[in-house]
Protein backbone atom coordinates (compact mmCIF):
# COMPACT_ATOMS: atom_id res chain seq x y z
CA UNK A 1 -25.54 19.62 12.12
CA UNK A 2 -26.19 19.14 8.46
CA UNK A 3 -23.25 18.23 6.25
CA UNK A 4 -22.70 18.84 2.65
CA UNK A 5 -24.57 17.32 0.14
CA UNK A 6 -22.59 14.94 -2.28
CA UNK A 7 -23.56 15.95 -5.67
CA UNK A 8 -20.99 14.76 -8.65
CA UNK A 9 -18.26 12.03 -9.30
CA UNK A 10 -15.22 12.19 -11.95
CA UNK A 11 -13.56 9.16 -12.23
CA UNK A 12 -10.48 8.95 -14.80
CA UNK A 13 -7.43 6.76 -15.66
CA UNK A 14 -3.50 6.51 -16.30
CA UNK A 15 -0.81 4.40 -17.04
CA UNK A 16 1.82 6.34 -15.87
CA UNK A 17 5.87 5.15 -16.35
CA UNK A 18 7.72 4.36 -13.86
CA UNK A 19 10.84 5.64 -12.87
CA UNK A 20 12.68 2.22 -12.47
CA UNK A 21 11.00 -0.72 -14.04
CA UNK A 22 9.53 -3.26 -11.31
CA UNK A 23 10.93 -6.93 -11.91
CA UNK A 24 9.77 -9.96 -9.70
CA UNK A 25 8.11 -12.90 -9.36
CA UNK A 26 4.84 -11.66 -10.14
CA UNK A 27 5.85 -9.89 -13.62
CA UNK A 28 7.88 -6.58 -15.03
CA UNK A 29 5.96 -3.57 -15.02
CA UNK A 30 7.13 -0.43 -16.78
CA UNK A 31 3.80 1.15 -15.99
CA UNK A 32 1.48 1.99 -12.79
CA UNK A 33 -2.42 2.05 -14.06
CA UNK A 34 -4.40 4.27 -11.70
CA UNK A 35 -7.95 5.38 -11.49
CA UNK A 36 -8.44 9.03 -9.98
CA UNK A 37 -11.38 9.84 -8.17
CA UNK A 38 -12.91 13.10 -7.46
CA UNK A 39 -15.93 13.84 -5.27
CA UNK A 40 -17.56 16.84 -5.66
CA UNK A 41 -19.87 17.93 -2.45
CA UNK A 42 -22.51 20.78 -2.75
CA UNK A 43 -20.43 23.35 -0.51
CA UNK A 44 -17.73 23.12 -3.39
CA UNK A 45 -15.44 20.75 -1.71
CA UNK A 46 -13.89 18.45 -4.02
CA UNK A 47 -12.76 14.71 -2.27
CA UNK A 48 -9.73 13.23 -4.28
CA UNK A 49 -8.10 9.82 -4.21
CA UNK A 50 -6.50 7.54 -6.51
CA UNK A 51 -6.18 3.43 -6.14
CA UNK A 52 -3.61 1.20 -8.25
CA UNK A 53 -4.97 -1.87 -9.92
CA UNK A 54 -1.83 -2.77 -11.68
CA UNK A 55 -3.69 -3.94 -15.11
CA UNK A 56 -4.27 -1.32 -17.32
CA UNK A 57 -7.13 -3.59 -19.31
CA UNK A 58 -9.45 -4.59 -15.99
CA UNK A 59 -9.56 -0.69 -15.57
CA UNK A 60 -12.95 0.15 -17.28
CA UNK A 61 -14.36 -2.64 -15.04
CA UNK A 62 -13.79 -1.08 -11.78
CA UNK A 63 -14.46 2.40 -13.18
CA UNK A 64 -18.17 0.99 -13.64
CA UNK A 65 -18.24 -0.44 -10.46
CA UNK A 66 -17.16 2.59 -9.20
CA UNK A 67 -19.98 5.09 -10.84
CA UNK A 68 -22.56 1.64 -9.92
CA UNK A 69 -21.28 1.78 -6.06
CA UNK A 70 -21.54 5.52 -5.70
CA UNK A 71 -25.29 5.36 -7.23
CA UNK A 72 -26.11 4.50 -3.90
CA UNK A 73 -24.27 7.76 -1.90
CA UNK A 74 -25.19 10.60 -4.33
CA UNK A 75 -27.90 13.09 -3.20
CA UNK A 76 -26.58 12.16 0.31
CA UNK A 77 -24.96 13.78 3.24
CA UNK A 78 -21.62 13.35 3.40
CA UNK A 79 -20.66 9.96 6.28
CA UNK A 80 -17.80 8.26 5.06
CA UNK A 81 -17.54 5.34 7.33
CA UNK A 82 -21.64 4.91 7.23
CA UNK A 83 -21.38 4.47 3.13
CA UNK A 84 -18.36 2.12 3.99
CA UNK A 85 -20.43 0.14 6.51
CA UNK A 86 -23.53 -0.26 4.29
CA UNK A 87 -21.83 -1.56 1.03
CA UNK A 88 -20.00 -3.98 3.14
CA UNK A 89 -23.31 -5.13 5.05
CA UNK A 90 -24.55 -6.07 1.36
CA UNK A 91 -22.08 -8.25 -0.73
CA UNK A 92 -23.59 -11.26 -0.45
CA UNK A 93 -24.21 -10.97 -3.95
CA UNK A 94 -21.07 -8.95 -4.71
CA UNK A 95 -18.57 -10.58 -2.78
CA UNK A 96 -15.88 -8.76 0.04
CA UNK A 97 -13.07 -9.05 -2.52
CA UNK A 98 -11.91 -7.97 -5.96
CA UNK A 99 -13.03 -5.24 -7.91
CA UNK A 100 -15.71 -4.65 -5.71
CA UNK A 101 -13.74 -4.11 -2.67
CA UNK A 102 -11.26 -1.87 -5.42
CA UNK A 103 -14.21 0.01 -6.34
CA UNK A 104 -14.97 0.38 -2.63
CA UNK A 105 -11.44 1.88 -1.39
CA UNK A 106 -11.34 4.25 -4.30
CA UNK A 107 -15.16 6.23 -3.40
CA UNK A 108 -13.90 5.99 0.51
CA UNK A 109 -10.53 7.09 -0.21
CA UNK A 110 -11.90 10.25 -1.77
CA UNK A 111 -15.21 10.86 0.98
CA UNK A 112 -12.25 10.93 3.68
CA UNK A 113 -10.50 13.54 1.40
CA UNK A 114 -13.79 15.73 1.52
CA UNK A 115 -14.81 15.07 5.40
CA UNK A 116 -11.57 15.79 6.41
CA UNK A 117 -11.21 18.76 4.08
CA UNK A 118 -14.91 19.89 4.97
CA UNK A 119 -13.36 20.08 8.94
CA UNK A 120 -10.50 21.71 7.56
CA UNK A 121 -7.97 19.21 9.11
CA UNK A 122 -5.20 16.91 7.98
CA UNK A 123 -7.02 13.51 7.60
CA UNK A 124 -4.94 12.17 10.51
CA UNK A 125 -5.98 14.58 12.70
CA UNK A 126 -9.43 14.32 11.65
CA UNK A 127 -9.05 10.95 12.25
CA UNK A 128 -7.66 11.47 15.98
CA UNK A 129 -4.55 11.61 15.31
CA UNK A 130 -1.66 14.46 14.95
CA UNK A 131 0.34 15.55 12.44
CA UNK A 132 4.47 14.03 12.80
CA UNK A 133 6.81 12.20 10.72
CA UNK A 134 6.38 8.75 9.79
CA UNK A 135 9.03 6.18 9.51
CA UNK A 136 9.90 4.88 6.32
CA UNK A 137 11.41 2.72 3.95
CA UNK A 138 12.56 3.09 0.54
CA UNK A 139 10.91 0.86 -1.97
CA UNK A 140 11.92 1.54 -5.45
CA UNK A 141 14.81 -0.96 -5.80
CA UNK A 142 16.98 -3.91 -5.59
CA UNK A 143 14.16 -5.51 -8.23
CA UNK A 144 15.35 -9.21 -9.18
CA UNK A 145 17.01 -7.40 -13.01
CA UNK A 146 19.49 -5.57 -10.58
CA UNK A 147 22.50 -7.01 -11.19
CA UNK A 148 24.31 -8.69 -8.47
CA UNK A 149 27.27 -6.60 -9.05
CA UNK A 150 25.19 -3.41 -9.39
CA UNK A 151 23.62 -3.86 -5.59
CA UNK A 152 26.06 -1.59 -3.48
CA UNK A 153 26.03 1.23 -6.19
CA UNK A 154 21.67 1.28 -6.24
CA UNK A 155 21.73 0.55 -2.54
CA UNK A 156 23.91 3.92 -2.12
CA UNK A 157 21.34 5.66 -4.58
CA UNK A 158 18.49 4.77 -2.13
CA UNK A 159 19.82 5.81 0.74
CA UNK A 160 20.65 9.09 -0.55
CA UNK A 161 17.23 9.84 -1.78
CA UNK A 162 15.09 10.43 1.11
CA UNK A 163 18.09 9.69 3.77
CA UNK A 164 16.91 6.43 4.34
CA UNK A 165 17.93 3.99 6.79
CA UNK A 166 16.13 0.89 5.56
CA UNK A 167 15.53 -0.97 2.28
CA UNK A 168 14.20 -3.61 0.38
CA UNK A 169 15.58 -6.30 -1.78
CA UNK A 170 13.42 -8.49 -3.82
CA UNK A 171 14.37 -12.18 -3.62
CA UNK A 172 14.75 -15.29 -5.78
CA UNK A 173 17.05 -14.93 -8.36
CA UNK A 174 18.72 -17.99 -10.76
CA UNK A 175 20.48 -19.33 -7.48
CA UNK A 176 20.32 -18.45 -4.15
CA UNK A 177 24.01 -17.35 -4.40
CA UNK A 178 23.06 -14.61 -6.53
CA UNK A 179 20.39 -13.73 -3.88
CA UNK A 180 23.34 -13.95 -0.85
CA UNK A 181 26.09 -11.67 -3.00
CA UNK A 182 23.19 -8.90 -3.54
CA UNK A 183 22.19 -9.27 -0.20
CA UNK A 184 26.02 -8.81 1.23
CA UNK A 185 26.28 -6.24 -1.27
CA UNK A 186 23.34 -4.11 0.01
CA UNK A 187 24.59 -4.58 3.37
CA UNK A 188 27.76 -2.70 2.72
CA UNK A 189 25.98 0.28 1.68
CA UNK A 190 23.44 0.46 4.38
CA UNK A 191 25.29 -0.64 7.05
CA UNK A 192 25.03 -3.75 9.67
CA UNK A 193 23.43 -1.66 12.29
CA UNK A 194 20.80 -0.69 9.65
CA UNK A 195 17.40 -2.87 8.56
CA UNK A 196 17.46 -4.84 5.40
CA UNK A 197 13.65 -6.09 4.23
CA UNK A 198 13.02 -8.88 1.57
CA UNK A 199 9.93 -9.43 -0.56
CA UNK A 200 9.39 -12.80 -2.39
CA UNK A 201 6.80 -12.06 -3.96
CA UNK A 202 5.32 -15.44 -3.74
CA UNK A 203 7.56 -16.58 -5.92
CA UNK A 204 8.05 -20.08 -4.11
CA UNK A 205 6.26 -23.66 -2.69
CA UNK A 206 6.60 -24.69 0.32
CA UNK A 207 8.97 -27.00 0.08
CA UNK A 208 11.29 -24.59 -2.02
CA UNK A 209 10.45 -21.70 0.35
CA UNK A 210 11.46 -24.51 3.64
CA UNK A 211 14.86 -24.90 1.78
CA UNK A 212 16.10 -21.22 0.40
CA UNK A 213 14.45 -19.14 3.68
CA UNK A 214 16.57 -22.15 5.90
CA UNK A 215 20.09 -20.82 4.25
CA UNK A 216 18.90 -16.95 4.39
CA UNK A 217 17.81 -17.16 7.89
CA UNK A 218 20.90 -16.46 9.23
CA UNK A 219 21.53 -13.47 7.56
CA UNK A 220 20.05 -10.59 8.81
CA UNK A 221 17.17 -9.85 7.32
CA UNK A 222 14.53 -7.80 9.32
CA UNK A 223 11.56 -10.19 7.53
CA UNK A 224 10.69 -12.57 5.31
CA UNK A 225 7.42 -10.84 2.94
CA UNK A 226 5.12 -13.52 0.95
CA UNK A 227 7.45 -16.46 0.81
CA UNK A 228 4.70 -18.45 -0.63
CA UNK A 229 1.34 -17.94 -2.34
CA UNK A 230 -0.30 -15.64 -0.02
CA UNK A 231 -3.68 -17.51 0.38
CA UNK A 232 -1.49 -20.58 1.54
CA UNK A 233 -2.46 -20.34 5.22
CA UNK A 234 -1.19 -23.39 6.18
CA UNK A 235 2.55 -23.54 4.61
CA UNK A 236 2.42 -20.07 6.63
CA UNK A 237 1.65 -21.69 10.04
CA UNK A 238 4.39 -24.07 8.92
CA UNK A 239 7.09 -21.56 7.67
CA UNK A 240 6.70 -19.66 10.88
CA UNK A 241 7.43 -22.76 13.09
CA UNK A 242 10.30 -23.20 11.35
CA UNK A 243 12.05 -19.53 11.06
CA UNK A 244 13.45 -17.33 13.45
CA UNK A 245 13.14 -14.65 10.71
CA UNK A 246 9.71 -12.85 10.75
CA UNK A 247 7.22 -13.64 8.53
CA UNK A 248 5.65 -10.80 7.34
CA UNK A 249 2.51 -10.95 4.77
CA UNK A 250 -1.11 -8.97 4.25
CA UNK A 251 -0.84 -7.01 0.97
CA UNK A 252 -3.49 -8.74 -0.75
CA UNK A 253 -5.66 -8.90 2.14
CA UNK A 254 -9.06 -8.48 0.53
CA UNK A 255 -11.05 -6.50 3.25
CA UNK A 256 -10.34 -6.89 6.93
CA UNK A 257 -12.18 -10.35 7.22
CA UNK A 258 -8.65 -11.68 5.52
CA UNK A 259 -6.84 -10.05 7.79
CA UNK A 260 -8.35 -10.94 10.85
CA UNK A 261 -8.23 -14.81 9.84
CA UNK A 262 -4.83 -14.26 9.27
CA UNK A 263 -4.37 -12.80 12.39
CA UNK A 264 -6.64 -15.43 14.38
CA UNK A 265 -4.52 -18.21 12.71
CA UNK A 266 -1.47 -16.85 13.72
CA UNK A 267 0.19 -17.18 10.18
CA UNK A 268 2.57 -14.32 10.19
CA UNK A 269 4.27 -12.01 12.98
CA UNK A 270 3.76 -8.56 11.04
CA UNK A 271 1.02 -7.67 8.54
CA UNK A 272 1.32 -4.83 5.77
CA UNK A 273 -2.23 -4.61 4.43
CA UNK A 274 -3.00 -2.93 0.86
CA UNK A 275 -4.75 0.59 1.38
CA UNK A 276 -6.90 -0.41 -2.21
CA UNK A 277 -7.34 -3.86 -1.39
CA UNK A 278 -7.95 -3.34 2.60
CA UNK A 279 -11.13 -1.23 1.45
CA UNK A 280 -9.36 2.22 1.91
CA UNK A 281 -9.52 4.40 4.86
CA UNK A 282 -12.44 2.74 6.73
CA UNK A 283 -11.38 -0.72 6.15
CA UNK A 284 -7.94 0.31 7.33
CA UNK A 285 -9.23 1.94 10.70
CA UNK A 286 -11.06 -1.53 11.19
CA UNK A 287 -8.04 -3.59 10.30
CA UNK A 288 -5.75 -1.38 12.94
CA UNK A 289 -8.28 -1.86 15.39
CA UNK A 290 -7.83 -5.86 15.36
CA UNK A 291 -4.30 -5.49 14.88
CA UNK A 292 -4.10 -3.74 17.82
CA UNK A 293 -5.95 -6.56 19.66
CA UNK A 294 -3.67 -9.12 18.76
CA UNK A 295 -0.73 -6.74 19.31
CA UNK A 296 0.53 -7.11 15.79
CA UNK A 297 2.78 -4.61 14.18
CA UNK A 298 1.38 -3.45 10.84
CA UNK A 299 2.91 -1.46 8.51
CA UNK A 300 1.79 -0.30 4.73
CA UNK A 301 1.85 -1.51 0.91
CA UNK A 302 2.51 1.68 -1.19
CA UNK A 303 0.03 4.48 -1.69
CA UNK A 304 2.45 6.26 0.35
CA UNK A 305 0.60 9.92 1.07
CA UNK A 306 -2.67 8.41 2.37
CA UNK A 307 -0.97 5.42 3.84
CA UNK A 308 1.42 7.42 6.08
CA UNK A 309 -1.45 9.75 7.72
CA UNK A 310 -2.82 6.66 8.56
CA UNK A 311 0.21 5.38 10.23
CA UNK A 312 -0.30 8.36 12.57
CA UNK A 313 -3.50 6.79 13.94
CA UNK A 314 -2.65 3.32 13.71
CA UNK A 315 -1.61 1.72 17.48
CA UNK A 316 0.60 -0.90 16.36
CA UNK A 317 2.18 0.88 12.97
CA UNK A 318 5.43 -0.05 11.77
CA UNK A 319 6.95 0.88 9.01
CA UNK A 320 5.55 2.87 5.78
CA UNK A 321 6.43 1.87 2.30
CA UNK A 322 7.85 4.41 0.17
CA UNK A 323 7.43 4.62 -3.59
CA UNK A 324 7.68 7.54 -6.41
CA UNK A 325 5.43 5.84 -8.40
CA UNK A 326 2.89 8.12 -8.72
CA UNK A 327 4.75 11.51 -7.84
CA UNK A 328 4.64 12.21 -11.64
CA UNK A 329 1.11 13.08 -11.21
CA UNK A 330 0.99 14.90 -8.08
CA UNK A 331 1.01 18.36 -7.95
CA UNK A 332 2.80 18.47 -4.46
CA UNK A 333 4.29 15.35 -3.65
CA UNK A 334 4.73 14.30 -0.09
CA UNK A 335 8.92 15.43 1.37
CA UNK A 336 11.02 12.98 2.73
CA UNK A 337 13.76 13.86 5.73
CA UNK A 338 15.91 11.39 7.32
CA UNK A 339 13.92 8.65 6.48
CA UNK A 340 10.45 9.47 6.98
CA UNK A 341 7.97 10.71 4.90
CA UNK A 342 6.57 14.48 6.24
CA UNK A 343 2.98 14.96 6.39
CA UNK A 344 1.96 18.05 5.01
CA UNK A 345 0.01 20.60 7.00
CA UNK A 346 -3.17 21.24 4.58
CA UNK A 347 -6.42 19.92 5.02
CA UNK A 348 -7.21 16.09 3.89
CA UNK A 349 -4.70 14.14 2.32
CA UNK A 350 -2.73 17.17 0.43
CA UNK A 351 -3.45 15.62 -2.63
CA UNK A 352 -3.76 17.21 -6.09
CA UNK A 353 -3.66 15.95 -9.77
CA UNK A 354 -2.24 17.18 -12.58
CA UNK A 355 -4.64 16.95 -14.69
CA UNK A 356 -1.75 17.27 -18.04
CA UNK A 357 -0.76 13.92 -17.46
CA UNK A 358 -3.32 12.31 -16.23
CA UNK A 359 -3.97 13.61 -19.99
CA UNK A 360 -1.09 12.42 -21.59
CA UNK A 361 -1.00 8.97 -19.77
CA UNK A 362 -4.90 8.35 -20.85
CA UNK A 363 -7.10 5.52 -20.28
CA UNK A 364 -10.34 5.54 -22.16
CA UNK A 365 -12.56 3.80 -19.95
């Protein structure tokens, strides 16, 4: 069976404002920079994707990796997981991380788009899955500039959005006081019977990260996300032997080779790799496959359409991050019902651009 040929590439960028301004340790962000990424194949079909690199002025360097990576597929049939395999079979020069693996999610983010569109099925299903709700969380709060007094009433606003029954807080305010009233805060509005997540955001050491996660412990909190720098392997091992609060970490896994040392090292108890930085679809389907072999429970790290088909095909998945960070340039964005985000019935991902502001939002690369 021949498949279609691929024949073009568009590659374009945003900065698109956010809806609520993203404080932690790692920096304020007002804006989400994203490169979009459209395959066109010679039957018509048009593969879409977009990845997130966070800064705006490293984005004409992965759009030339990009166009330099996909050199190497054009003129070819379409095999999204053989293009995957070969680039990844020669970065000795390269490297498995960075832009290049950026560069790398964004062209196999978009050839999934097309296969899956060319079979006309869902990209779960054309991955072996089946279409169903996925269980999610709600993301796009409780950022360290909420104040501690304004906790319950954002909390409330969550919940209400998508009917969610678990959040996240970010952690690592002033004093750890501050941290425990938002915390007990949030807790009223969601409930005790209800999950409560925290992210760090690396923002301690290890011997700061020992002290504050001893006191919050104790308090309820489903898991402890990136404590600590995340490429700290060994104040890992140690945090871990000292918590009874999981550690949970994998969002800058560059590639599955990080997270299978991670895994192999026994670091963390739950991993959340990065669909951009994980290598996209087929580095995903890899890194679920060794999950499953250490029977680890892996959930997602935004890119919340794509991520949460792949949650349906994932043996150990977890829990899918929600965001509305890019639903300003989505044609149809993905529905949310009682907490979980609803897969839409179309063939590939269901995603489309709006190409006026993608316009508006413009990055000259």
């Amino acid at each position: 069976m021949n498949m279609p040929i691929i024949k073009s590439l568009s590659v374009k960028a945003a900065n698109i404002p956010l809806n609520r301004v993203v404080v932690g340790k790692v920096g304020k962000f007002e804006n989400w920079a994203v490169i979009v990424t459209e395959i066109t194949c010679s039957d018509g079909t048009i593969g879409k994707g977009y990845i997130g690199p966070y800064l705006a002025n490293y984005m004409p360097a992965i759009a030339s990796t990009i166009k330099e990576l996909f050199k190497n597929i054009e003129g070819r049939e379409i095999a999204p997981y053989q293009f995957y395999n070969e680039v990844m079979n020669s970065t000795s020069l390269m490297g498995r991380s960075g832009i290049a693996t950026y560069a790398l999610a964004a062209l196999d983010i978009s050839l999934w788009d097309a296969s899956s569109k060319i079979a006309n099925e869902p990209l779960c299903v054309h991955l072996g899955g089946s279409i169903g709700p996925v269980k999610s969380y709600n993301s796009c709060g409780l950022w360290l500039d909420n104040n501690k007094n304004d906790s319950y009433e954002e909390a409330q606003k969550l919940i209400e959005r998508g009917g969610f029954d678990i959040l996240k807080i970010r952690l690592g305010r002033e004093s750890i006081d501050e941290d425990l009233y938002a915390i007990e805060n949030v807790k009223k509005a969601l409930g005790n019977e209800n999950i409560l997540l925290c992210d760090f955001n690396q923002g301690y050491n290890l011997p700061d990260a020992i002290h504050f996660l001893n006191i919050l412990d104790d308090k309820g909190l489903y898991w402890f996300e990136e404590p600590i720098d995340y490429y700290n392997y060994d104040g890992y091992k140690e945090l871990r032997s000292r918590m009874k609060t999981p550690i949970i970490l994998g969002e800058n896994f560059h590639g599955p080779d990080d997270a299978f040392k991670a895994m192999e090292q026994k670091i963390c108890d739950f991993i959340m790799p990065d669909l951009m930085r994980i290598c996209g679809i087929s580095g995903w389907m890899q890194t679920a496959s060794i999950a499953a072999a250490y029977r680890i429970k892996m959930s997602t790290h935004l890119f919340p359409e794509v991520s949460s088909q792949l949650m349906r095909v994932t043996p150990t998945a977890h829990l899918c991050e929600w965001t509305d960070w890019t639903e300003a340039i989505l044609e149809e964005p993905y529905k949310l019902k009682d907490g979980n985000i609803i897969i839409p019935d179309v063939p590939g991902t269901g995603i489309d651009f709006r190409e006026d502001i993608l316009d508006k939002h413009k990055i000259n690369l």
